[in-house]
Protein backbone atom coordinates (compact mmCIF):
# COMPACT_ATOMS: atom_id res chain seq x y z
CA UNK A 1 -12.89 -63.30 -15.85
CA UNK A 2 -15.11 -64.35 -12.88
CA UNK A 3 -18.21 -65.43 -15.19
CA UNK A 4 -15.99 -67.30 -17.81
CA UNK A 5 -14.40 -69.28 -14.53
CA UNK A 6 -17.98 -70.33 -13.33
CA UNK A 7 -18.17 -67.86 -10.70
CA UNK A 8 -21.98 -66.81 -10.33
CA UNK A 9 -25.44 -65.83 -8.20
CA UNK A 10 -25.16 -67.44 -4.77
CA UNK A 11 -21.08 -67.80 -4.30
CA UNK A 12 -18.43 -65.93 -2.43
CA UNK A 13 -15.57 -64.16 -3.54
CA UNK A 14 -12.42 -63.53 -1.16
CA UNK A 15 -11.02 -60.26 -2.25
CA UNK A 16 -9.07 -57.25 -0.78
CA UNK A 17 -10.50 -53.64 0.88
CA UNK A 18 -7.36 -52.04 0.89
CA UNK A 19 -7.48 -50.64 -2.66
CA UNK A 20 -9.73 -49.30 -5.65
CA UNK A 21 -13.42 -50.97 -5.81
CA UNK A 22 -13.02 -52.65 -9.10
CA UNK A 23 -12.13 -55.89 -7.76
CA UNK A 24 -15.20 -56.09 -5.46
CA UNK A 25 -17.20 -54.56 -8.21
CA UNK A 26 -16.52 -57.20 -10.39
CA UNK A 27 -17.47 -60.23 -8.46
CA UNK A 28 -20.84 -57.94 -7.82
CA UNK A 29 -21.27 -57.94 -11.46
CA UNK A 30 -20.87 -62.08 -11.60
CA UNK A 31 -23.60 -61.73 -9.03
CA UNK A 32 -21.68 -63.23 -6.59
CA UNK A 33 -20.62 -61.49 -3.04
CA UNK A 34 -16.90 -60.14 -2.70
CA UNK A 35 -16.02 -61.11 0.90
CA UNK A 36 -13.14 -58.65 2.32
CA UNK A 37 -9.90 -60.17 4.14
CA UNK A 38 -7.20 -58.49 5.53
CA UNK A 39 -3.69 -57.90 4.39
CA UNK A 40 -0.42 -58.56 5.23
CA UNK A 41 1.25 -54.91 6.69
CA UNK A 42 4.18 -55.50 4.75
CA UNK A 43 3.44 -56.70 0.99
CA UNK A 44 -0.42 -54.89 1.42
CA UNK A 45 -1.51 -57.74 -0.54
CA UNK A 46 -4.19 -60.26 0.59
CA UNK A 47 -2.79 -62.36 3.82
CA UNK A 48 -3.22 -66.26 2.91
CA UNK A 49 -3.90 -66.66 6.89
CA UNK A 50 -6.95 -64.03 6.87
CA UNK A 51 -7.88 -65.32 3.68
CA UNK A 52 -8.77 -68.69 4.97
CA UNK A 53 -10.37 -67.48 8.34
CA UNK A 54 -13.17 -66.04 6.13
CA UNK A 55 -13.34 -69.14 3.77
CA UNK A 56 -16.67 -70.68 3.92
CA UNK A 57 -19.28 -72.93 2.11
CA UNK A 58 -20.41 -70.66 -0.05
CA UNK A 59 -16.94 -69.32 -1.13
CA UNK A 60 -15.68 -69.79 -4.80
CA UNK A 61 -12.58 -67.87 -5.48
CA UNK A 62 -9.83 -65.61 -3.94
CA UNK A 63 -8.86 -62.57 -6.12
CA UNK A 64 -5.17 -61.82 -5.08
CA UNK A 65 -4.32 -58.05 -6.29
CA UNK A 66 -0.88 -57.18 -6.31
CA UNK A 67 -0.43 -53.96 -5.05
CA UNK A 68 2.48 -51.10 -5.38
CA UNK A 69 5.24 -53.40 -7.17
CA UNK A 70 4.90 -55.75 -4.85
CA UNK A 71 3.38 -59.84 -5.70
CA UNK A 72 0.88 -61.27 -3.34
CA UNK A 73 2.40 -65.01 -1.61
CA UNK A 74 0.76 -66.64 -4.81
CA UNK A 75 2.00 -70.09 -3.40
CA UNK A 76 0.55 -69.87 0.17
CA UNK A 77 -2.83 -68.65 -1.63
CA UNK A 78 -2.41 -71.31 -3.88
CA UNK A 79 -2.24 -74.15 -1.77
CA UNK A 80 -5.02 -72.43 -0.23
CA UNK A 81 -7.15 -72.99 -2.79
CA UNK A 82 -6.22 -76.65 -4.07
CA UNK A 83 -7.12 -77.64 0.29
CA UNK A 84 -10.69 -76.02 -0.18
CA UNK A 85 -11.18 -76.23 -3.97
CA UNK A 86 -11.27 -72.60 -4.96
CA UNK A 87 -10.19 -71.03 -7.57
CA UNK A 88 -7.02 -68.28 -7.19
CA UNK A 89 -7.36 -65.32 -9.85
CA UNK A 90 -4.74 -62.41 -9.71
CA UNK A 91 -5.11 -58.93 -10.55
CA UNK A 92 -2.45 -56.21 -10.86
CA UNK A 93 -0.73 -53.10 -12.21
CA UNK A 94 0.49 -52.29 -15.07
CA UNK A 95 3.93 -53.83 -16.03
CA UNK A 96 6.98 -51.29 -16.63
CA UNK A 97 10.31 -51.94 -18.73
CA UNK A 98 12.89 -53.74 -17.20
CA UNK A 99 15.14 -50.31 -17.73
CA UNK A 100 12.40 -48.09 -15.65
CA UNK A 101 12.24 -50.83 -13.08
CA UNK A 102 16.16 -50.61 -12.32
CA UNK A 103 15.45 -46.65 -12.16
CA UNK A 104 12.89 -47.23 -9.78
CA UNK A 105 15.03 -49.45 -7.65
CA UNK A 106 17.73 -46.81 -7.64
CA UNK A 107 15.89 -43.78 -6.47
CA UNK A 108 13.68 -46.56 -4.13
CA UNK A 109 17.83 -47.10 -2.69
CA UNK A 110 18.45 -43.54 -2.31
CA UNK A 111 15.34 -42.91 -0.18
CA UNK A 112 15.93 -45.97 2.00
CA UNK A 113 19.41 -44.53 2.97
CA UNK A 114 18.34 -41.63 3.53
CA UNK A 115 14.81 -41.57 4.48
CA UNK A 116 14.18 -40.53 8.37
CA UNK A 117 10.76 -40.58 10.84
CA UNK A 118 8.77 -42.44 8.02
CA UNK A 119 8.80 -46.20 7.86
CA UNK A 120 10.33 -47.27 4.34
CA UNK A 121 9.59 -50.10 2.40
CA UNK A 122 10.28 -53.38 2.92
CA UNK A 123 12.16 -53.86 -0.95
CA UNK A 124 11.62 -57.54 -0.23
CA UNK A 125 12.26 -60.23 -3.78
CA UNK A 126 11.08 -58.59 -6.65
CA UNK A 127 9.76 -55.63 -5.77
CA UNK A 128 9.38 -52.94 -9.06
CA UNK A 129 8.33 -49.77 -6.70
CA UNK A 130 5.84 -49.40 -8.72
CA UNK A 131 5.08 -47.01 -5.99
CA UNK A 132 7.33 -45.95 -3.26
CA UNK A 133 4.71 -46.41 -0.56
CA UNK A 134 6.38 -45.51 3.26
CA UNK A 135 4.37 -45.21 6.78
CA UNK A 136 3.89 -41.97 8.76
CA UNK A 137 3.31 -43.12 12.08
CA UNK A 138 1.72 -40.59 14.25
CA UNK A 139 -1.84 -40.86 15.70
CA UNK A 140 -3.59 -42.12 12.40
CA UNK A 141 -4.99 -40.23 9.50
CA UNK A 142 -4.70 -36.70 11.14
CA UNK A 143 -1.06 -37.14 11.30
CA UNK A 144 -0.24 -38.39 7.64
CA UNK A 145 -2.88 -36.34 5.96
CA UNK A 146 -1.32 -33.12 7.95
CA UNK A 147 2.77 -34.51 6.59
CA UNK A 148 1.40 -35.19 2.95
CA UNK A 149 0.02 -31.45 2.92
CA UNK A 150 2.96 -30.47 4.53
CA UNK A 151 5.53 -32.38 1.92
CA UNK A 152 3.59 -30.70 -0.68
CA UNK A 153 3.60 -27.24 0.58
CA UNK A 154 7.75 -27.91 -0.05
CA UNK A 155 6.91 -28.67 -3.40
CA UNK A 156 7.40 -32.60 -3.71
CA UNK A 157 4.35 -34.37 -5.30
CA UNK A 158 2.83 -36.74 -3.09
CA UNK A 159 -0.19 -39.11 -2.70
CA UNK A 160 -2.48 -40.91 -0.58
CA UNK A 161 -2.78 -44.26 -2.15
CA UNK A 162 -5.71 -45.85 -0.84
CA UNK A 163 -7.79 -42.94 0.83
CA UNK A 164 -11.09 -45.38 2.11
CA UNK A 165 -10.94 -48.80 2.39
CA UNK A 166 -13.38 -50.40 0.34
CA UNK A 167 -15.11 -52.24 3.07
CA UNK A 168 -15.73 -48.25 4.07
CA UNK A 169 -17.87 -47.47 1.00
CA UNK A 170 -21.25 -47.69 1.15
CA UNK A 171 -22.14 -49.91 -1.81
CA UNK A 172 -20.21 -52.51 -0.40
CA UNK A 173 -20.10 -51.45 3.62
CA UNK A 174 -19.34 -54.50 5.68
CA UNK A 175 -19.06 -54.98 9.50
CA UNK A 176 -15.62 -56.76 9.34
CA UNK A 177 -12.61 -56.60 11.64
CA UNK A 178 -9.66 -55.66 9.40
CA UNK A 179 -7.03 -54.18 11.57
CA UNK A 180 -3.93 -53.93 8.96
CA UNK A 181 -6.37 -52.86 6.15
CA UNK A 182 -7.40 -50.44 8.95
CA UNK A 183 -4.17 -48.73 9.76
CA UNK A 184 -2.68 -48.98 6.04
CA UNK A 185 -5.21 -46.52 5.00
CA UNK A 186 -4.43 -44.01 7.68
CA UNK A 187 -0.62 -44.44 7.63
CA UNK A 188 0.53 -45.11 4.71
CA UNK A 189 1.47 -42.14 1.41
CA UNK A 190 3.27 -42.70 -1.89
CA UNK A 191 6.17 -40.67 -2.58
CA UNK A 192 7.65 -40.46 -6.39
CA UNK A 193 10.60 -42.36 -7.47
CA UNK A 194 9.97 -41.75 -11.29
CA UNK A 195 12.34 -42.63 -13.75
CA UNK A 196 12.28 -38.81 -14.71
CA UNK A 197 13.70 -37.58 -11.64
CA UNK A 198 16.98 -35.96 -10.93
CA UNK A 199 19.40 -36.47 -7.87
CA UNK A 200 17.84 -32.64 -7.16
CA UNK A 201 14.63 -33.91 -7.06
CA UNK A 202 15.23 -36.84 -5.06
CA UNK A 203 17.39 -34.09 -2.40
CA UNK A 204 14.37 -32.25 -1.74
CA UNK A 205 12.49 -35.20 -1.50
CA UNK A 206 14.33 -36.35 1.88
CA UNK A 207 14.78 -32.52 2.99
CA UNK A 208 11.09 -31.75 3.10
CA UNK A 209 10.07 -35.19 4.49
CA UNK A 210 13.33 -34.96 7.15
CA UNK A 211 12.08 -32.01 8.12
CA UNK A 212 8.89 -33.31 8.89
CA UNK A 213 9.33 -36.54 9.79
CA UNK A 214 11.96 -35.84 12.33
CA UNK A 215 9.29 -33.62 14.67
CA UNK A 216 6.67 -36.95 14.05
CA UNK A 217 9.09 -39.13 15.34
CA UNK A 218 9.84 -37.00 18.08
CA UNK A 219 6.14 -36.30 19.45
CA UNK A 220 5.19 -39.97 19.22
């Protein structure tokens, strides 16, 4: 994708850390330089504001990844580009059924009603929960890493979505400032709203993470 656009040795690629390494891996293999910006705490897509503060000579393209169901601000990144003449590329997950989508939305419903001591999702337009990603907010990693084990000790399946940053690994370590990157990755855990599961399901869901969530919220 990056090659066949003209991306190559010598340019700069504006990409995300939160999230898997393949984007950054990628523009490595165009032999150009992914350049990590920071993302906006609510969407966890790329923020078109930190996006341009790392814009320089050398930079080609901006890789926007949408991330958990929801779209990155495709016009803002856009407009972006056409002001410094750079090309916008997207990445993303998988697409679902429109059918599983409205199931998603449902149970995504449920858990915002019901949900306490976690910070929910911000539904926002469009979004296809194509994870149900909320915020433990305790003292950082410690905390959430401590409620996921907990939440699956009362047997609801849980996950960590983005457990380093991938300005944290060491084939691509960078001394950046990315504060909201930063604190997604020790805040934030996926909890399932599958199509496949039942109202019981969805019960225990908000018991065990009541439970829990309730002391966080108390002791912060």
């Amino acid at each position: 994708m990056l090659r066949a656009a003209g991306v190559g040795v010598g340019d700069e690629v504006v990409v995300p850390a939160f999230g898997n390494a393949e984007v950054a891996e990628a523009v490595a293999l165009a032999g150009a330089m992914p350049v990590f910006a920071d993302i906006d705490p609510v969407t966890y897509c790329l923020d078109p504001a930190a996006v341009e503060a790392v814009v320089g000579p050398r930079t080609a393209a901006v890789v926007a990844v949408h991330r958990f169901g929801r779209s990155a601000d495709l016009k803002r990144l856009h407009d972006l580009g056409q002001r410094h003449g750079l090309l916008v590329l997207q990445a993303g997950e998988p697409g679902a059924p429109s059918d599983e989508i409205a199931q998603r939305r449902q149970r995504a419903a449920y858990l915002d009603a019901r949900l306490r001591g976690v910070r929910t999702p911000d539904g926002g337009d469009g979004h296809t929960y194509g994870q149900y990603v909320v915020r433990v907010l305790g003292n950082g990693r410690p905390d959430r890493d401590a409620f996921a084990r907990a939440v699956r000790s009362r047997g609801v399946e849980c996950r960590v979505p983005v457990k380093t940053p991938v300005h944290r690994l060491p084939e691509f370590r960078r001394c950046v400032r990315l504060p909201e990157t930063e604190r997604a990755a020790d805040e934030t855990l996926a909890l399932p709203v599958d199509a496949s599961l039942t109202k019981r399901d969805m019960q225990r869901i908000v018991s065990a993470c009541n439970a829990l969530g309730g002391l966080l919220q108390t002791a912060m």
